[in-house]
PDB file of N, CA and C in Angstrom:
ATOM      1  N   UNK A   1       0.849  -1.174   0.000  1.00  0.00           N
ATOM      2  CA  UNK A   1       0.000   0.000   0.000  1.00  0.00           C
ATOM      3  C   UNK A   1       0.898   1.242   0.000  1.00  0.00           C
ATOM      4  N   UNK A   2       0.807   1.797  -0.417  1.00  0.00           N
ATOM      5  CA  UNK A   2       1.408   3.432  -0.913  1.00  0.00           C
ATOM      6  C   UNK A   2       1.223   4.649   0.152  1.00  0.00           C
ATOM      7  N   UNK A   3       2.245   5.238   0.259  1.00  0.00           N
ATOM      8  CA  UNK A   3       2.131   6.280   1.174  1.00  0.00           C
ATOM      9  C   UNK A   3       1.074   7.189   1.523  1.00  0.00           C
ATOM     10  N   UNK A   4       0.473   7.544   0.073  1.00  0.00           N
ATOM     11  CA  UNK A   4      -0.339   8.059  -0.490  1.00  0.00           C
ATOM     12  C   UNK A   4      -2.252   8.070   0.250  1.00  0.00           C
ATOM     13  N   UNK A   5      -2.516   6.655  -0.278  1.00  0.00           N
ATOM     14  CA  UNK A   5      -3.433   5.599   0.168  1.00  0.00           C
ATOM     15  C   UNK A   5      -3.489   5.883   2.164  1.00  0.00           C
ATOM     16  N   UNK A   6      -2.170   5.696   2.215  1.00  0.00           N
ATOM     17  CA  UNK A   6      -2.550   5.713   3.938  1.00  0.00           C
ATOM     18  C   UNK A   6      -2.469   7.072   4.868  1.00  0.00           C
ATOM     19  N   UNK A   7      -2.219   8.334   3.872  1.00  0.00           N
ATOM     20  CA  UNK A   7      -2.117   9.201   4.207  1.00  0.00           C
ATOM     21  C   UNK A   7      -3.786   9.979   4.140  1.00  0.00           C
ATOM     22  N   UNK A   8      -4.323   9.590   2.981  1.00  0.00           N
ATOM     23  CA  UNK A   8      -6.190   9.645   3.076  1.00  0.00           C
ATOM     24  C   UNK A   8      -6.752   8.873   4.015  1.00  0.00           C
ATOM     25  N   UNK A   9      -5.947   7.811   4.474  1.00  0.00           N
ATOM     26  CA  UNK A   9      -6.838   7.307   5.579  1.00  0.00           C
ATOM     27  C   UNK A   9      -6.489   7.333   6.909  1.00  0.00           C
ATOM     28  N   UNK A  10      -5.369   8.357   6.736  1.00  0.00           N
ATOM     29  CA  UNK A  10      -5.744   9.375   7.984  1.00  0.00           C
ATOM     30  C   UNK A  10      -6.592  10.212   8.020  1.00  0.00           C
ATOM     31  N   UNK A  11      -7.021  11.101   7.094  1.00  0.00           N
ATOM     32  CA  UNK A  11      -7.604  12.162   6.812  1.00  0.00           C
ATOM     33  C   UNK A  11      -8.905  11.685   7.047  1.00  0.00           C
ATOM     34  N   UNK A  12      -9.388  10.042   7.179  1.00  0.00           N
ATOM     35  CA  UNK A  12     -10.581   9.832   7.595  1.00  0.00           C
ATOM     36  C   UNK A  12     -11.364  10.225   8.893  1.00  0.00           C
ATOM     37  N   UNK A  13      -9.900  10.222   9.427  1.00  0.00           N
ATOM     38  CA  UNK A  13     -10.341  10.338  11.344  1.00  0.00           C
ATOM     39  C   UNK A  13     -10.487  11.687  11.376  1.00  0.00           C
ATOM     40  N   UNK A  14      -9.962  12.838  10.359  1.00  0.00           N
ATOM     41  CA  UNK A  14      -9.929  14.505  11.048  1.00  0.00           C
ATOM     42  C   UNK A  14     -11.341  15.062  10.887  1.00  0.00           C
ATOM     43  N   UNK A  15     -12.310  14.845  11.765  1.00  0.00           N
ATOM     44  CA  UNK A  15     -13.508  15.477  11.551  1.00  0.00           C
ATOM     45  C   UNK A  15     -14.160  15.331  10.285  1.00  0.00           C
ATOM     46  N   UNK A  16     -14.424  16.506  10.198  1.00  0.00           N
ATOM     47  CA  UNK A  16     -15.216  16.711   8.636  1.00  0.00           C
ATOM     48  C   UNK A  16     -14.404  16.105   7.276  1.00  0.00           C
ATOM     49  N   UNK A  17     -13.083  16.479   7.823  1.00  0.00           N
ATOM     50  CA  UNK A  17     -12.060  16.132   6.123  1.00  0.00           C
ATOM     51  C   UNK A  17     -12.239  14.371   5.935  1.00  0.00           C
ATOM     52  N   UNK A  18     -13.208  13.635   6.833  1.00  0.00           N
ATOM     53  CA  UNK A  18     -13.825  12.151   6.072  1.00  0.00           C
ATOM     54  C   UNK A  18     -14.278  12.310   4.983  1.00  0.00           C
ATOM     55  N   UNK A  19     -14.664  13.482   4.918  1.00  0.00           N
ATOM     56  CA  UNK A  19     -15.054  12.920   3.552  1.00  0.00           C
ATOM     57  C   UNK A  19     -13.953  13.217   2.159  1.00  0.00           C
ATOM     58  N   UNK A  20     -13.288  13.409   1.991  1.00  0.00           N
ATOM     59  CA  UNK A  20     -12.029  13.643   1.237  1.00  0.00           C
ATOM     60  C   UNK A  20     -12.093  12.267   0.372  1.00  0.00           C
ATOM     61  N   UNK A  21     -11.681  11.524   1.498  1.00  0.00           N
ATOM     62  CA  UNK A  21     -11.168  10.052   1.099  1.00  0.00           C
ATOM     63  C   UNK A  21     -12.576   9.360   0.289  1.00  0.00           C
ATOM     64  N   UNK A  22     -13.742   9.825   1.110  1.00  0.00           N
ATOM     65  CA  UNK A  22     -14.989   9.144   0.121  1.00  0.00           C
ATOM     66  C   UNK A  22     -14.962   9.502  -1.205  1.00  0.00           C
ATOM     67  N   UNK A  23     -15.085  11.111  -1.174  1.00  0.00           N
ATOM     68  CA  UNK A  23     -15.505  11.620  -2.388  1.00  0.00           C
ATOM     69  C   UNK A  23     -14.094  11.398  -3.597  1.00  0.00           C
ATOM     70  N   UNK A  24     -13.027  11.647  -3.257  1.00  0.00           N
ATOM     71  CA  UNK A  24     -11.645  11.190  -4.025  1.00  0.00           C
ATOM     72  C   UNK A  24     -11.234   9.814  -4.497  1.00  0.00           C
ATOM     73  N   UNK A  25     -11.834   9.354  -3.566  1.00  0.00           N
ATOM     74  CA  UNK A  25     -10.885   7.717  -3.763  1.00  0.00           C
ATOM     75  C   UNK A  25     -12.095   6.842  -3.580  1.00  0.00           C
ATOM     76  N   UNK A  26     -13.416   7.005  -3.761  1.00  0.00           N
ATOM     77  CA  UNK A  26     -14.219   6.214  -3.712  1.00  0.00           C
ATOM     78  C   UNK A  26     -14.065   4.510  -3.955  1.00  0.00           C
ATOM     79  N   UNK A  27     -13.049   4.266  -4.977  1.00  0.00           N
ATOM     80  CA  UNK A  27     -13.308   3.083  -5.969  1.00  0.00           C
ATOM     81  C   UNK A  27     -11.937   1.770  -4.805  1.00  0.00           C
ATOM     82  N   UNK A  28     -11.616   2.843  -3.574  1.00  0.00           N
ATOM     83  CA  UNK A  28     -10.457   1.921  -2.756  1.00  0.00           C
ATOM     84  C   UNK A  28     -11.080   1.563  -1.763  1.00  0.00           C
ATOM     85  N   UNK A  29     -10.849   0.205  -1.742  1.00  0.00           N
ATOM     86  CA  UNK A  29     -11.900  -0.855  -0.370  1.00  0.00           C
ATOM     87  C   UNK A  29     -10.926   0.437   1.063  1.00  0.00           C
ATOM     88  N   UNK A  30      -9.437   0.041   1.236  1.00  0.00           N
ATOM     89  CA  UNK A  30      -9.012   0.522   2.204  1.00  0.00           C
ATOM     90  C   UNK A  30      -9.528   1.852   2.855  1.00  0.00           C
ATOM     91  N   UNK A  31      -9.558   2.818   1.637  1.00  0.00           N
ATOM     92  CA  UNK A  31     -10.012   4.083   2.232  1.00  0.00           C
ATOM     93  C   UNK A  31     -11.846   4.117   2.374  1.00  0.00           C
ATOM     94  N   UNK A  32     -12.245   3.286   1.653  1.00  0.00           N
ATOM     95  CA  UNK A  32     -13.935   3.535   1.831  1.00  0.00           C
ATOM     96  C   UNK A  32     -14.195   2.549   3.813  1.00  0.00           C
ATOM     97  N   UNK A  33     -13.447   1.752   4.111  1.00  0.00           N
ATOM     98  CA  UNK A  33     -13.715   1.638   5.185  1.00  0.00           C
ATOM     99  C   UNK A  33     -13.398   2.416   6.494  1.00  0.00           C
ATOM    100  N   UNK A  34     -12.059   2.905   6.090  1.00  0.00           N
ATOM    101  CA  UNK A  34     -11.605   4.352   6.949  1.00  0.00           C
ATOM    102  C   UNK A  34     -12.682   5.267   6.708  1.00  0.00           C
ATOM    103  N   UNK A  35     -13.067   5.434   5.790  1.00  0.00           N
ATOM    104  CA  UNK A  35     -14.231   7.218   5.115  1.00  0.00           C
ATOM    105  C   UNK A  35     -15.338   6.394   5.629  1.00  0.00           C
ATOM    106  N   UNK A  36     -15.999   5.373   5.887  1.00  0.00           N
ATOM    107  CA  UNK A  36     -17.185   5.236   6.253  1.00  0.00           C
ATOM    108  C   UNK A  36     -17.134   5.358   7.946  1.00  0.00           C
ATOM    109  N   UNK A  37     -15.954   4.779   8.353  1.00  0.00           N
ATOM    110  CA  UNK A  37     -15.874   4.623   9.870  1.00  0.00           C
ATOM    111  C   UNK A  37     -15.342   6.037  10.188  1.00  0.00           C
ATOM    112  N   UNK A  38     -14.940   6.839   9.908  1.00  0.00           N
ATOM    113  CA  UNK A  38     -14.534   8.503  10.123  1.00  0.00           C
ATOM    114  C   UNK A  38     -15.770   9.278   9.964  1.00  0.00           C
ATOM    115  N   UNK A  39     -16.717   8.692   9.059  1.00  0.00           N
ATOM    116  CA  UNK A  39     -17.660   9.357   8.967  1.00  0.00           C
ATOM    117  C   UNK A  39     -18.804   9.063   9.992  1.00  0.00           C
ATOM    118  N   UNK A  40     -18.647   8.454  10.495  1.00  0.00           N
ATOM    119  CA  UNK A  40     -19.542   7.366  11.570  1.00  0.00           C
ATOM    120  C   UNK A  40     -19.198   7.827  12.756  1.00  0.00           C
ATOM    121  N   UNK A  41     -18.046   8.134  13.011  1.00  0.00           N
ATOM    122  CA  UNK A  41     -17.530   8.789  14.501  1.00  0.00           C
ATOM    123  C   UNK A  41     -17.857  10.239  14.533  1.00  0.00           C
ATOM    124  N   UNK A  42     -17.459  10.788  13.533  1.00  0.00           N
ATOM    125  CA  UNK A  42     -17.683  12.807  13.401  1.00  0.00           C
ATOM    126  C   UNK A  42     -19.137  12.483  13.730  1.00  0.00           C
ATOM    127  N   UNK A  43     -20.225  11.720  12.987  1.00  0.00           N
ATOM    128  CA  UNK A  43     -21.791  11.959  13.196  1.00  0.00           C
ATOM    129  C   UNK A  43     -22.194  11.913  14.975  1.00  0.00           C
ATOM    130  N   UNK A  44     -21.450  10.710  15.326  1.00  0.00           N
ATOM    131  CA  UNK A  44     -20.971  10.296  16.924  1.00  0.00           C
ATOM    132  C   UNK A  44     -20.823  11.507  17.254  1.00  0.00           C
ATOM    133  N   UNK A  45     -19.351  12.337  17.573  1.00  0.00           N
ATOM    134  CA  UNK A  45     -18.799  13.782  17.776  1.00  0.00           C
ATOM    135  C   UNK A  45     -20.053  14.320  18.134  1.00  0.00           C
ATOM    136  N   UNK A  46     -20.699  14.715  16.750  1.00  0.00           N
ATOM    137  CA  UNK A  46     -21.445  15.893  16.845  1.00  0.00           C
ATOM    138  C   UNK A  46     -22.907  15.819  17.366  1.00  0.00           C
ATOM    139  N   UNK A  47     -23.556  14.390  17.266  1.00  0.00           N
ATOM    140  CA  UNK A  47     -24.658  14.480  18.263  1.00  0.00           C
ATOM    141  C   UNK A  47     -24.255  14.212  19.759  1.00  0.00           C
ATOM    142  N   UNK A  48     -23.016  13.735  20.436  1.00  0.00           N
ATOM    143  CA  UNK A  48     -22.575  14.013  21.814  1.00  0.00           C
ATOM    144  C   UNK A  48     -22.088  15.657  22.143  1.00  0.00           C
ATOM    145  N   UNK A  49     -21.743  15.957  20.921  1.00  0.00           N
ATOM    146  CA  UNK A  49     -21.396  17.157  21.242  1.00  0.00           C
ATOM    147  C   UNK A  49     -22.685  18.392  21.412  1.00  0.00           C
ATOM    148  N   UNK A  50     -23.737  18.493  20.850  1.00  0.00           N
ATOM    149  CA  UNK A  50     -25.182  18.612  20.894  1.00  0.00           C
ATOM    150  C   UNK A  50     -25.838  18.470  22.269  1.00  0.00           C
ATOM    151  N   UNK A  51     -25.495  17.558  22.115  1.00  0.00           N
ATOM    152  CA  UNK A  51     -26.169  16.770  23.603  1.00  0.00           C
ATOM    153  C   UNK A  51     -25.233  17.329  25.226  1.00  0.00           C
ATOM    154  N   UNK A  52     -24.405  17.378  24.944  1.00  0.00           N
ATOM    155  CA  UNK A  52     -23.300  18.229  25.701  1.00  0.00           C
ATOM    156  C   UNK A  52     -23.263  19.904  25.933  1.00  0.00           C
ATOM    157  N   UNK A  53     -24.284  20.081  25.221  1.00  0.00           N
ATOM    158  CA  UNK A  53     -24.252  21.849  25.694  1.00  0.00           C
ATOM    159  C   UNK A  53     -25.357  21.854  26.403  1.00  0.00           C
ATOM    160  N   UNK A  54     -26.137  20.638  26.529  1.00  0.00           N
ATOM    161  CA  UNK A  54     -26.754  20.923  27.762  1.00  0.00           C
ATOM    162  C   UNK A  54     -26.596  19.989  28.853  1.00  0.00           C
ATOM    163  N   UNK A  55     -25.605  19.102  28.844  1.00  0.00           N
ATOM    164  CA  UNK A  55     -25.168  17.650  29.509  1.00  0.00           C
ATOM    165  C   UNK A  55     -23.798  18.056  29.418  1.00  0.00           C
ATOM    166  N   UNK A  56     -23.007  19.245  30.236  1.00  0.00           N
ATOM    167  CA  UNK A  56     -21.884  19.329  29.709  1.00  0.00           C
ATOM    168  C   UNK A  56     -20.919  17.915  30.765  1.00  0.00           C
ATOM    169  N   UNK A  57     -21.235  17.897  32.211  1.00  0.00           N
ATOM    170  CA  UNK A  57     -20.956  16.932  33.078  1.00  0.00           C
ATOM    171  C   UNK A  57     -21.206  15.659  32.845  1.00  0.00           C
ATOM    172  N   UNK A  58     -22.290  15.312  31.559  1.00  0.00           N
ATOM    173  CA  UNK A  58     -22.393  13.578  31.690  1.00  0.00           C
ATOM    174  C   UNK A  58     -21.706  13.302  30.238  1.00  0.00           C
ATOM    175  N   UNK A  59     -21.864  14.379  29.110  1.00  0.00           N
ATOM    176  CA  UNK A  59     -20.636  14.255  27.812  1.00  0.00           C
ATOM    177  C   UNK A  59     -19.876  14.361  27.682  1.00  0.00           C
ATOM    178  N   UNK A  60     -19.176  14.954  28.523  1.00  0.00           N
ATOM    179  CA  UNK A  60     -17.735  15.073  28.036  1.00  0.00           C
ATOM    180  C   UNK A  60     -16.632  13.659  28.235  1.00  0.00           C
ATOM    181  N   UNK A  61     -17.122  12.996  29.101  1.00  0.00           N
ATOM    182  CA  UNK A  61     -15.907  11.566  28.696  1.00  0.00           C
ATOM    183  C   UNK A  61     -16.205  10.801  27.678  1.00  0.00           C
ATOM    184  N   UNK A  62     -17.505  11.139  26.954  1.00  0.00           N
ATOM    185  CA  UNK A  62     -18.155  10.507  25.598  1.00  0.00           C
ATOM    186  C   UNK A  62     -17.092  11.658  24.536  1.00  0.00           C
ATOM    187  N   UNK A  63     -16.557  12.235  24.638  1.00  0.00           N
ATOM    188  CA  UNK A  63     -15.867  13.393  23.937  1.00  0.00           C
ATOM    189  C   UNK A  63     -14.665  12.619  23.841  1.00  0.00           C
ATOM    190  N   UNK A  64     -14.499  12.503  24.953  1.00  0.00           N
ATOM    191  CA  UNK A  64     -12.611  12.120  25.360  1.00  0.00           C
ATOM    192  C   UNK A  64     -12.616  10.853  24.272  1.00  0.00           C
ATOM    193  N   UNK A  65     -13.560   9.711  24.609  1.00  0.00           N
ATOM    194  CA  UNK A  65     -13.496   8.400  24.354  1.00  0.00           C
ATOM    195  C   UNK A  65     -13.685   8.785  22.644  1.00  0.00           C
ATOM    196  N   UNK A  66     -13.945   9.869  22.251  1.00  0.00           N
ATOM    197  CA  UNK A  66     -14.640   9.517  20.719  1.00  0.00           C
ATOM    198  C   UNK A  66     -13.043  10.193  20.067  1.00  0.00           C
ATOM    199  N   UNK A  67     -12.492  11.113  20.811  1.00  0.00           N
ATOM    200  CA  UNK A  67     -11.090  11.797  20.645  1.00  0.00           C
ATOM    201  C   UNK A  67     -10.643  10.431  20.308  1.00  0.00           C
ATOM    202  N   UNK A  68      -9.975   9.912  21.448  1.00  0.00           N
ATOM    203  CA  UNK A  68      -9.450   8.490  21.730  1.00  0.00           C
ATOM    204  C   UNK A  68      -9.179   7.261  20.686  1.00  0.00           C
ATOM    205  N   UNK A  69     -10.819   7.241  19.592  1.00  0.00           N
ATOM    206  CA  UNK A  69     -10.835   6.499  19.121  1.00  0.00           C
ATOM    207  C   UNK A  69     -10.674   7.225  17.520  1.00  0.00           C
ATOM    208  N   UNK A  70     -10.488   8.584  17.101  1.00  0.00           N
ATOM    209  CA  UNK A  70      -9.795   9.258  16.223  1.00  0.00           C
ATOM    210  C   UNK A  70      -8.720   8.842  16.346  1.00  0.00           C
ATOM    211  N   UNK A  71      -7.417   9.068  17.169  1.00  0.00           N
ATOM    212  CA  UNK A  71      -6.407   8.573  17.263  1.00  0.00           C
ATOM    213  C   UNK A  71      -5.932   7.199  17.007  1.00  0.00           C
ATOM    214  N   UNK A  72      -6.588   6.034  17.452  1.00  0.00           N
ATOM    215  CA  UNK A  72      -6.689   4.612  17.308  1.00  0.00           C
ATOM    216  C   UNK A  72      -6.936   4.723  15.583  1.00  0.00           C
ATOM    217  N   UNK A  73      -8.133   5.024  15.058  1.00  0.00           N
ATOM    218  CA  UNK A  73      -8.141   4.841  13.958  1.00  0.00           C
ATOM    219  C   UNK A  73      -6.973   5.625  12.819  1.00  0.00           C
ATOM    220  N   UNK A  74      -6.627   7.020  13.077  1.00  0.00           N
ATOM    221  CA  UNK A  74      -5.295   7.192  12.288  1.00  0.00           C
ATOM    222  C   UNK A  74      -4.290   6.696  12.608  1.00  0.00           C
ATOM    223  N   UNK A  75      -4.056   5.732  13.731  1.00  0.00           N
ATOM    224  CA  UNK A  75      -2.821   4.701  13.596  1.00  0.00           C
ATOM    225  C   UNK A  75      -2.712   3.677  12.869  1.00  0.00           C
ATOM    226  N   UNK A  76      -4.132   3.012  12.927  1.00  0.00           N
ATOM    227  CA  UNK A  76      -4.552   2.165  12.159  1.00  0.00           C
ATOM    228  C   UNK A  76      -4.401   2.219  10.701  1.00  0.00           C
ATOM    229  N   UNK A  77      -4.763   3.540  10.635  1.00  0.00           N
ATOM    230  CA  UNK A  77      -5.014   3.890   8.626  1.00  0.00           C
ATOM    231  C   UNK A  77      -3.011   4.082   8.513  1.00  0.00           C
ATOM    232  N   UNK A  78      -2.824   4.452   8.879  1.00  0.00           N
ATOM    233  CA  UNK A  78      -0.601   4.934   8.697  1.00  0.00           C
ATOM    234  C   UNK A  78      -0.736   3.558   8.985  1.00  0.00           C
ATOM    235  N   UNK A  79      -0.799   3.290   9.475  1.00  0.00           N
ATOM    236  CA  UNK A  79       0.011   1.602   9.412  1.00  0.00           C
ATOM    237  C   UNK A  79      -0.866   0.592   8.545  1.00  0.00           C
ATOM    238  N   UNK A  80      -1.502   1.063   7.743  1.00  0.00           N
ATOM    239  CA  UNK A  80      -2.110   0.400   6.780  1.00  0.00           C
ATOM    240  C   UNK A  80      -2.866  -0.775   6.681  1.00  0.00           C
ATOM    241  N   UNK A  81      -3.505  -0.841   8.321  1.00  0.00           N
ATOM    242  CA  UNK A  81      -4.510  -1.795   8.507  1.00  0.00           C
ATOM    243  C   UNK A  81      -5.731  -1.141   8.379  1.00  0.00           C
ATOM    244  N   UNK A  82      -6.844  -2.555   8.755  1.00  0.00           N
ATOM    245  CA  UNK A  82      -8.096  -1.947   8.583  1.00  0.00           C
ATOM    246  C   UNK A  82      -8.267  -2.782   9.907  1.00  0.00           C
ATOM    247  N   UNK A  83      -9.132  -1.851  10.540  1.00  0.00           N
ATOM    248  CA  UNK A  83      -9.259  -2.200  12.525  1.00  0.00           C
ATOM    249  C   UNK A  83     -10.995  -1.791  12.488  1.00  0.00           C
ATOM    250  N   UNK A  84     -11.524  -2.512  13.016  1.00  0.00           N
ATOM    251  CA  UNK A  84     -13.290  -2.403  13.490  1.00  0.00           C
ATOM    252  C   UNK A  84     -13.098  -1.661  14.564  1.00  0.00           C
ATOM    253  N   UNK A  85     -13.539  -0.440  14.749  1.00  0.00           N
ATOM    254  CA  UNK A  85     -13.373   0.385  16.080  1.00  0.00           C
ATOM    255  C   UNK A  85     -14.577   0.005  16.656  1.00  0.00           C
ATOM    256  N   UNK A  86     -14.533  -0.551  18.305  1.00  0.00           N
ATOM    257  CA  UNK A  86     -15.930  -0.955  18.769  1.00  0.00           C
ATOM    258  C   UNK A  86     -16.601   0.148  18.778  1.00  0.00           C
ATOM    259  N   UNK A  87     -18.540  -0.020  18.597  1.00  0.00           N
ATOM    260  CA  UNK A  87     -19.199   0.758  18.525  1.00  0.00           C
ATOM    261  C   UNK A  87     -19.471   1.874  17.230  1.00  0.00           C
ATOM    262  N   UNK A  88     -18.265   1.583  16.606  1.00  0.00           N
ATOM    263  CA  UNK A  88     -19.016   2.462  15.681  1.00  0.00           C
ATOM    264  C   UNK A  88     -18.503   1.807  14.277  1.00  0.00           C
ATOM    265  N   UNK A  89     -17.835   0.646  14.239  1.00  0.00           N
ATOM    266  CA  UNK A  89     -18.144   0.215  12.744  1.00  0.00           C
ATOM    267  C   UNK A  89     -19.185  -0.257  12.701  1.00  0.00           C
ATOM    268  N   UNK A  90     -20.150  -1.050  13.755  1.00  0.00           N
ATOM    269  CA  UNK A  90     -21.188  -1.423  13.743  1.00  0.00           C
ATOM    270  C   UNK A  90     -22.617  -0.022  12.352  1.00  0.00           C
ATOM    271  N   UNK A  91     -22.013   1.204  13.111  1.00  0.00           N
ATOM    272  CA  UNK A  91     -22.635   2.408  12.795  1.00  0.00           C
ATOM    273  C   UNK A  91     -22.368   2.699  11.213  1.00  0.00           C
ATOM    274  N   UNK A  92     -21.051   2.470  11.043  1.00  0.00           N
ATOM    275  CA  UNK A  92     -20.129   2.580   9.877  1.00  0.00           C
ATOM    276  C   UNK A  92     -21.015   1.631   8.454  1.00  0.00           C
ATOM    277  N   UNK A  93     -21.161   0.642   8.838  1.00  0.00           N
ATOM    278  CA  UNK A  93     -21.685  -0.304   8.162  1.00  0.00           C
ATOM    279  C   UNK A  93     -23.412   0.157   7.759  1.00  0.00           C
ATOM    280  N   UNK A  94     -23.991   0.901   8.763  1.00  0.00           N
ATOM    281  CA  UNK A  94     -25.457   1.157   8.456  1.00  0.00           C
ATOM    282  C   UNK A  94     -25.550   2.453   7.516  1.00  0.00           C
ATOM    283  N   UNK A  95     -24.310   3.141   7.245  1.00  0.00           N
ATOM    284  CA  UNK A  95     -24.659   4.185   6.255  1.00  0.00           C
ATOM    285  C   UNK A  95     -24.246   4.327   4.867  1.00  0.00           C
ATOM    286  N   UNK A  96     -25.248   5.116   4.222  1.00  0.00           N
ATOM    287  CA  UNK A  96     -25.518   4.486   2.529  1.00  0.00           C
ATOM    288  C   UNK A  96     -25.028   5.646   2.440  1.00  0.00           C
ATOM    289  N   UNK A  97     -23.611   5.414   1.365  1.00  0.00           N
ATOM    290  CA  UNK A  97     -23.147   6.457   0.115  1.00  0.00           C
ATOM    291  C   UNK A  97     -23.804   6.108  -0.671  1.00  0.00           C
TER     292      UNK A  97
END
């Protein structure tokens, strides 16, 4: 796998820039499972984060843990595996490009 390839599937985990790797590289198994599971966590992010401006005391370790698992997954994508992050490839898998 190419430098290249695993450098978009970092870009899966940075928030919004998931979608990069969808819309660019659609036609690569590697990056469409990073871009679906990046895209699956930001949706995560942002309804805890929602839910957190008025739950700021019971969301925020749902913050930490979703941080947490950004990181896990751009290690994963640089080292050019493909890793099921619990909880949300499950999520990953239910959404239609």
């Amino acid at each position: 796998m190419d430098k290249e390839t695993r450098l978009y599937g970092l870009l899966a985990y940075c928030s919004l820039l998931c979608l990069i790797p969808l819309i660019i590289r659609k036609e690569n198994d590697f990056l469409l499972f990073h871009g679906r599971q990046g895209l699956a966590l930001f949706l995560c992010e942002m309804a805890v984060f929602v839910v957190s401006i008025v739950l700021p005391w019971l969301m925020q370790p749902f913050l930490f843990l979703f941080a947490l698992f950004s990181f896990w997954g751009m290690l994963k994508a640089l080292s050019g595996k493909k890793f099921k992050l619990p909880f949300v490839f499950p999520l990953s898998e239910r959404l239609v490009l």
